[in-house]
C-alpha atoms as a PDB file:
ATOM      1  CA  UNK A   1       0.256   3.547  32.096  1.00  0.00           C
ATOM      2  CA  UNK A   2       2.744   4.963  34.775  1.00  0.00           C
ATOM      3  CA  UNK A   3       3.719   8.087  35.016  1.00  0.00           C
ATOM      4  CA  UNK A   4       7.520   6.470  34.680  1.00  0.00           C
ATOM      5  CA  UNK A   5       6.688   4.675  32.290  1.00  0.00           C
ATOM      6  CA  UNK A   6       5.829   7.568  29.816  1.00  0.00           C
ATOM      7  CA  UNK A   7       9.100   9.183  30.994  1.00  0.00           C
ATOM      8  CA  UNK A   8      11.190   7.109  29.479  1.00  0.00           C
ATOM      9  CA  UNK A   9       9.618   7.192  26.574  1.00  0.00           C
ATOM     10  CA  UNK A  10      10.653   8.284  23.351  1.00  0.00           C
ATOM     11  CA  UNK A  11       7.540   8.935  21.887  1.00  0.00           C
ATOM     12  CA  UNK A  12       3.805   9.051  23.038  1.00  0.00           C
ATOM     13  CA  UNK A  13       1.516   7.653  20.494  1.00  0.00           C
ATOM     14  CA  UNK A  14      -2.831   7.878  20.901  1.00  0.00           C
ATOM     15  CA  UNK A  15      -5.323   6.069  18.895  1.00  0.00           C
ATOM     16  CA  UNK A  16      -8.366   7.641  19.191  1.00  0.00           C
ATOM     17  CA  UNK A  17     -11.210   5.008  19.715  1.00  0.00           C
ATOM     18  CA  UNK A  18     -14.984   6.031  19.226  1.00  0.00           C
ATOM     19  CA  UNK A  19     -17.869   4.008  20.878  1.00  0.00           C
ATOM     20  CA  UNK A  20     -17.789   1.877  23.636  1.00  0.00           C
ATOM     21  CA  UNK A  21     -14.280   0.258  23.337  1.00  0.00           C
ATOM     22  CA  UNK A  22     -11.643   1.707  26.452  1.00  0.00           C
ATOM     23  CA  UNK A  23      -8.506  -0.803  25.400  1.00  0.00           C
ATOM     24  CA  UNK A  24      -6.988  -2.247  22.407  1.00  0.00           C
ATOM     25  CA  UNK A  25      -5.006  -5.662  22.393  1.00  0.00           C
ATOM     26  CA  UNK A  26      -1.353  -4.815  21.966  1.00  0.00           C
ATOM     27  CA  UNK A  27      -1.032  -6.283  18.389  1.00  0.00           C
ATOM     28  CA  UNK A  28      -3.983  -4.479  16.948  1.00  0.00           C
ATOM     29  CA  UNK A  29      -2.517  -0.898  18.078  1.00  0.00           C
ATOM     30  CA  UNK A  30       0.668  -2.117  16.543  1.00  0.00           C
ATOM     31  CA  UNK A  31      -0.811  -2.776  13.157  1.00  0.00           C
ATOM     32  CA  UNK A  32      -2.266   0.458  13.091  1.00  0.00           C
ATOM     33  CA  UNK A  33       1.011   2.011  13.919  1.00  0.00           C
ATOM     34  CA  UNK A  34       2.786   0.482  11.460  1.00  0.00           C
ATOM     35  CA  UNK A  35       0.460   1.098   9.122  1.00  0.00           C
ATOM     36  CA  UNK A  36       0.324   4.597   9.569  1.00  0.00           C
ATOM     37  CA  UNK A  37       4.094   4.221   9.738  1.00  0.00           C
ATOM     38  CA  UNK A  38       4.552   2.542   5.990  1.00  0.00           C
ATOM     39  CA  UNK A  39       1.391   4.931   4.920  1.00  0.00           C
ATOM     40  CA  UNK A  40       3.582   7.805   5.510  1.00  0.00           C
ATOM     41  CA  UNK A  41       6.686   6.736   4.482  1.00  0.00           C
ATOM     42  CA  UNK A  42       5.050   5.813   0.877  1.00  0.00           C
ATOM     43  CA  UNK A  43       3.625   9.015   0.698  1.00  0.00           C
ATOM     44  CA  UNK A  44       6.921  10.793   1.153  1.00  0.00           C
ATOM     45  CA  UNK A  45       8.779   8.460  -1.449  1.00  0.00           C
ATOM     46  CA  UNK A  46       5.752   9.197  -3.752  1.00  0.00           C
ATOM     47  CA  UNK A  47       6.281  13.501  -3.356  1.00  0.00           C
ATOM     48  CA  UNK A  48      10.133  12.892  -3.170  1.00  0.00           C
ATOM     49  CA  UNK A  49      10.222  11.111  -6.888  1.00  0.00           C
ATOM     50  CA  UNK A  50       8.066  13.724  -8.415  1.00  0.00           C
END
């Protein structure tokens, strides 16, 4: 990725990989994202309610 391109960035996001694998397809980091993303957010609803 450019240099540019991770200027205008608002966030920088790395998935470490172990083994032989250098690149993920675009939808598979995704999913992982977002399920980090909902992962997170049900953990803070589940410390908020108690």
């Amino acid at each position: 990725m450019s240099k540019e391109a991770l200027k205008m960035a608002d966030a920088i996001v790395e998935i470490p990989m172990f083994g032989v694998n250098i690149s993920l397809n675009v939808m598979v980091s995704l999913g992982i994202v977002l399920y980090k993303v909902i992962e997170k957010t049900q953990e803070d609803k589940l410390v908020a309610s108690q």
